[in-house]
C-alpha atoms as a PDB file:
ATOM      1  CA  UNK A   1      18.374  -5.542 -14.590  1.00  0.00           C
ATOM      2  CA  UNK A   2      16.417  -6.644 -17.308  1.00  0.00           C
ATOM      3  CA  UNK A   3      12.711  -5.269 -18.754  1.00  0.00           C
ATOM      4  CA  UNK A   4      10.553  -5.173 -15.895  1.00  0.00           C
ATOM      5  CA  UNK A   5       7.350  -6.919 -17.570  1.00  0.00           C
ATOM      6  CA  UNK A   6       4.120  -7.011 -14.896  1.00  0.00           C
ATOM      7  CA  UNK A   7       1.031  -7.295 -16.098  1.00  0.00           C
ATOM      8  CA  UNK A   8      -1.523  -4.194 -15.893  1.00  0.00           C
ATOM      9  CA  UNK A   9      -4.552  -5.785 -13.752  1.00  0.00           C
ATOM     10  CA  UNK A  10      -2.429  -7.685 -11.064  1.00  0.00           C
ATOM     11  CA  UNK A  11      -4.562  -7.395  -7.814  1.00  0.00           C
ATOM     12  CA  UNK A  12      -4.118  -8.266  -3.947  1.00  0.00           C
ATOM     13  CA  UNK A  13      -6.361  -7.696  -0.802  1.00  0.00           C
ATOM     14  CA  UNK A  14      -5.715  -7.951   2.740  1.00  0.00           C
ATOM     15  CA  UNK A  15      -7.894  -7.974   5.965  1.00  0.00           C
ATOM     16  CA  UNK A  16      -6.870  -5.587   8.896  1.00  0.00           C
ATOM     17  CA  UNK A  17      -8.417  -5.840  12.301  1.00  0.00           C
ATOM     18  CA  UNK A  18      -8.146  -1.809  13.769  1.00  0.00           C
ATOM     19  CA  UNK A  19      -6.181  -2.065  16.694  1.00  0.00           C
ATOM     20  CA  UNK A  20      -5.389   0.615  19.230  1.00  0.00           C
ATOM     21  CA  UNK A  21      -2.336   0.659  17.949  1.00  0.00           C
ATOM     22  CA  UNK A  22      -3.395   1.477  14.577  1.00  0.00           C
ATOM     23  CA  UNK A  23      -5.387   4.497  16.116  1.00  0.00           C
ATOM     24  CA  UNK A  24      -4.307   8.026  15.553  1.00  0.00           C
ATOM     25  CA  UNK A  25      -4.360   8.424  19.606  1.00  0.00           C
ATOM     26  CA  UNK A  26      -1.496   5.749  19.422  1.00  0.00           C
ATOM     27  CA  UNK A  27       0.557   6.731  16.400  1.00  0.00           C
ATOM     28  CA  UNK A  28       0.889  10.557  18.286  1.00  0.00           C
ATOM     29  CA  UNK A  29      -0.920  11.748  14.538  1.00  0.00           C
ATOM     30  CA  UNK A  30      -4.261  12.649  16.451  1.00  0.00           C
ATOM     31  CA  UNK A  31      -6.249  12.758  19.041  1.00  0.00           C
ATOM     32  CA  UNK A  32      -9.141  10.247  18.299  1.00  0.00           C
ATOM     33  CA  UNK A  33      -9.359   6.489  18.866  1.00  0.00           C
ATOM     34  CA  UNK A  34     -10.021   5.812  15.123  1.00  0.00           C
ATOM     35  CA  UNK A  35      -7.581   4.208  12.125  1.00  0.00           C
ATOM     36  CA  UNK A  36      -4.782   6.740  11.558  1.00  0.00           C
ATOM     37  CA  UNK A  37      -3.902   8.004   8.402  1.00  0.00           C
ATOM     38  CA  UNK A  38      -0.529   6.292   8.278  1.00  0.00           C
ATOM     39  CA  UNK A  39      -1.806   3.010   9.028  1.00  0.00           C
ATOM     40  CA  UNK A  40      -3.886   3.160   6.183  1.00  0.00           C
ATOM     41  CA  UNK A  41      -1.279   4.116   3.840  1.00  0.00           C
ATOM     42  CA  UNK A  42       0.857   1.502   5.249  1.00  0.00           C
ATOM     43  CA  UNK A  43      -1.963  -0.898   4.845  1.00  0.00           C
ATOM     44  CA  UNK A  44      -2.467   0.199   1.520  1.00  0.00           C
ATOM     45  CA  UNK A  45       1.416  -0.047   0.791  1.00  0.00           C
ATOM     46  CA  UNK A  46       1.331  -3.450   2.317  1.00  0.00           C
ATOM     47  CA  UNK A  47      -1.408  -4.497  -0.660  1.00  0.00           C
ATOM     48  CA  UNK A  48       0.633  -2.969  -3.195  1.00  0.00           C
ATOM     49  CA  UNK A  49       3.810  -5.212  -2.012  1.00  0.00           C
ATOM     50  CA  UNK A  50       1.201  -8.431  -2.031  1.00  0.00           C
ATOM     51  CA  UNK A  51       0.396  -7.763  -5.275  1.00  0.00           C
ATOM     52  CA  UNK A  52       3.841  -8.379  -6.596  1.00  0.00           C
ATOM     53  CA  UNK A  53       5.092 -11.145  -4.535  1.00  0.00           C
ATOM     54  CA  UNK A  54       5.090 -13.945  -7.776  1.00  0.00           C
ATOM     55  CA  UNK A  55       5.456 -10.713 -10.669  1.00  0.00           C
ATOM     56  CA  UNK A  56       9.236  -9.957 -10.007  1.00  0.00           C
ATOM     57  CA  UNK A  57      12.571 -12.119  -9.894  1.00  0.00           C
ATOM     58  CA  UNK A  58      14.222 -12.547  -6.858  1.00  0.00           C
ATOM     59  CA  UNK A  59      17.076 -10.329  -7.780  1.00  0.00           C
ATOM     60  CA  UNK A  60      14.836  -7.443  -8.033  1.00  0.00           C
ATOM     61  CA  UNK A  61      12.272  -5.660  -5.676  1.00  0.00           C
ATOM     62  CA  UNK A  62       9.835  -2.687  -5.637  1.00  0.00           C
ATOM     63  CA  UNK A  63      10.418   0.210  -3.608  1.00  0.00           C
ATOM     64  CA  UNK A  64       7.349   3.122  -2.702  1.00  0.00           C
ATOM     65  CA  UNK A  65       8.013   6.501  -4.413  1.00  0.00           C
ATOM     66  CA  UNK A  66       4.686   8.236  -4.778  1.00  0.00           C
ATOM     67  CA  UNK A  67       1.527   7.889  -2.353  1.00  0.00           C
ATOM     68  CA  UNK A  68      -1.741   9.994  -3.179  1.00  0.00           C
ATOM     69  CA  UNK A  69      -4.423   8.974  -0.484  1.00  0.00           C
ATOM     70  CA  UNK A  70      -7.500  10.524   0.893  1.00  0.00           C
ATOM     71  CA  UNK A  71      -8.603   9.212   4.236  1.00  0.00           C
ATOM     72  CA  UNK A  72     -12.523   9.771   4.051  1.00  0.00           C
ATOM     73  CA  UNK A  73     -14.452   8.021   6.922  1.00  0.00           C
ATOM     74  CA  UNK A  74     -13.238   7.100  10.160  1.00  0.00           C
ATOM     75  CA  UNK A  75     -13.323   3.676  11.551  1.00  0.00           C
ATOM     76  CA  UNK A  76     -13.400   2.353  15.131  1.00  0.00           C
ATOM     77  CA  UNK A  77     -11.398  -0.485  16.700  1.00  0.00           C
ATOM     78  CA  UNK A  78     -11.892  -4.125  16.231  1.00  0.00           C
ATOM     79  CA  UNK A  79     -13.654  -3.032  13.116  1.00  0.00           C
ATOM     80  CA  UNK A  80     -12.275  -5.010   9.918  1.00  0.00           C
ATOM     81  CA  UNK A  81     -11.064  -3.156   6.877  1.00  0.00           C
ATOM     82  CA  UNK A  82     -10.056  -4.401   3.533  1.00  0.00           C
ATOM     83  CA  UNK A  83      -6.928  -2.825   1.331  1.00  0.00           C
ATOM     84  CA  UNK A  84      -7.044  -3.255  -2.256  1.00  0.00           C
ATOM     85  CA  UNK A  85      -4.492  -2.513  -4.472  1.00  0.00           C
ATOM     86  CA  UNK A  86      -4.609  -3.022  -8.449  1.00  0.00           C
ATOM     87  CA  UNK A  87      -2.218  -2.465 -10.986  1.00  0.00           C
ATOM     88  CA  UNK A  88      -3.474   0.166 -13.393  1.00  0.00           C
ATOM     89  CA  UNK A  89      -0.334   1.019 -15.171  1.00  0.00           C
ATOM     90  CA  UNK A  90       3.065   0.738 -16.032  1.00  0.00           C
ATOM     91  CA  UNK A  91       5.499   3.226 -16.903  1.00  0.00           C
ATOM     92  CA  UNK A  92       8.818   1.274 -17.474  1.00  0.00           C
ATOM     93  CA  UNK A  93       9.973   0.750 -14.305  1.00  0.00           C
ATOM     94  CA  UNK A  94       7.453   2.747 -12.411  1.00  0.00           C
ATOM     95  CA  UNK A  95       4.451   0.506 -11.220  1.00  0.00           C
ATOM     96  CA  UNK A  96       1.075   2.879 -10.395  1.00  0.00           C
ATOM     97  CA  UNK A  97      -1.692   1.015  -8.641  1.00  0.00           C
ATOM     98  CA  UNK A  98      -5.198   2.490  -7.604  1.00  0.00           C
ATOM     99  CA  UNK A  99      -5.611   1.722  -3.802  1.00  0.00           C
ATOM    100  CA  UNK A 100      -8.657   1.687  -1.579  1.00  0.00           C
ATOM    101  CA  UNK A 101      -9.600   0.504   1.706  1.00  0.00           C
ATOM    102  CA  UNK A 102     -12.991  -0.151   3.221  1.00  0.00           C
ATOM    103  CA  UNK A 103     -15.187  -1.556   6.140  1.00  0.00           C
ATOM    104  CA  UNK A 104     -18.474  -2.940   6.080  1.00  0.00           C
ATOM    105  CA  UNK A 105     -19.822   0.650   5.982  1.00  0.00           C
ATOM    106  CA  UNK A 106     -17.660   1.033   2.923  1.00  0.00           C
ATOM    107  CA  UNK A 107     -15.049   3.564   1.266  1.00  0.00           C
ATOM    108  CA  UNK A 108     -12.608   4.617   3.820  1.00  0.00           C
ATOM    109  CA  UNK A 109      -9.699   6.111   1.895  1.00  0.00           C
ATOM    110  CA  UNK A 110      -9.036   5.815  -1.529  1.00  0.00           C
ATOM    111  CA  UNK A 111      -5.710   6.699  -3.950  1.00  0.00           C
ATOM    112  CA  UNK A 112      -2.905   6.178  -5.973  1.00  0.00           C
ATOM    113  CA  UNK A 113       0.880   4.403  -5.205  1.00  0.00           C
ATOM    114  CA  UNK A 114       3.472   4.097  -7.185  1.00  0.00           C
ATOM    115  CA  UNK A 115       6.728   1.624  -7.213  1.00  0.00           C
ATOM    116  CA  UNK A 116       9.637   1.815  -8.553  1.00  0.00           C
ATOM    117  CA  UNK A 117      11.118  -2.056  -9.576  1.00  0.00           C
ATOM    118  CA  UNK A 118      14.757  -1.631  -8.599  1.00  0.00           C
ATOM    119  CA  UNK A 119      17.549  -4.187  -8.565  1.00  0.00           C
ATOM    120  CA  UNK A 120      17.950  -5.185  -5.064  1.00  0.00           C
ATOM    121  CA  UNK A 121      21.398  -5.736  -4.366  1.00  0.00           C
ATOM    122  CA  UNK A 122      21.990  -2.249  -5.903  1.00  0.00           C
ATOM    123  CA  UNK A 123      20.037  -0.630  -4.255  1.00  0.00           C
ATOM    124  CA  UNK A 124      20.392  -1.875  -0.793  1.00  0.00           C
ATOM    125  CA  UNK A 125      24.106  -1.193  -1.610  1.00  0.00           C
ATOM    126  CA  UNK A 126      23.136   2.561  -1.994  1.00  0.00           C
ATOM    127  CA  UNK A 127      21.730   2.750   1.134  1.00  0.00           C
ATOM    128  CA  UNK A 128      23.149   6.071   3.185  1.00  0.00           C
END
């Protein structure tokens, strides 16, 4: 695999109507109808992946190794929340964005993920 070369600043968003699915109550991590904390890692993981979709070859992927969140504010269903993720640096192969998500009310959780750019037949080959 060659130099993995993405560019510090690379950004996406996505919009995420809460479901009751998405609620804590639902995942079995709570007892409150309110976004879960996994969902908004995963929808903060989900921004991270966006981000990359046209900054890697299609031999290689990225692959989560590090999540940092704090879920701050809780947010009801059918509300819409945003997930940002930006690239803030690179560390060879180790991509670490700054994450956030928010509703109209504003910050909901905020944090840090990190990728790892891996070759993907390789790694899928690894695979226990």
């Amino acid at each position: 695999m060659g130099f993995v070369l993405v560019h510090v600043g690379v950004q996406a968003v996505l919009e995420h109507v809460v479901a009751d699915e998405d609620t804590a109550l639902a995942m079995g991590t709570g007892d409150v109808p309110v976004i879960s904390t996994p969902r908004i890692v995963a929808l903060c993981e989900q921004a991270t992946v966006k981000a990359l979709v046209h900054e890697l070859s299609e031999e290689q992927t990225s692959v989560g190794s590090r999540v940092e969140v704090a879920h701050l504010a809780p947010v009801a269903v059918g509300s819409v929340v945003r997930a940002t993720a930006t690239l803030e640096r690179t560390e060879g192969r180790r991509l670490v964005f700054g994450v956030s998500v928010s509703d109209a009310c504003g910050l909901v959780a905020a944090g840090k993920m990190t990728r790892v750019v891996v070759d993907r037949a390789r790694f899928t080959a690894k695979a226990r």
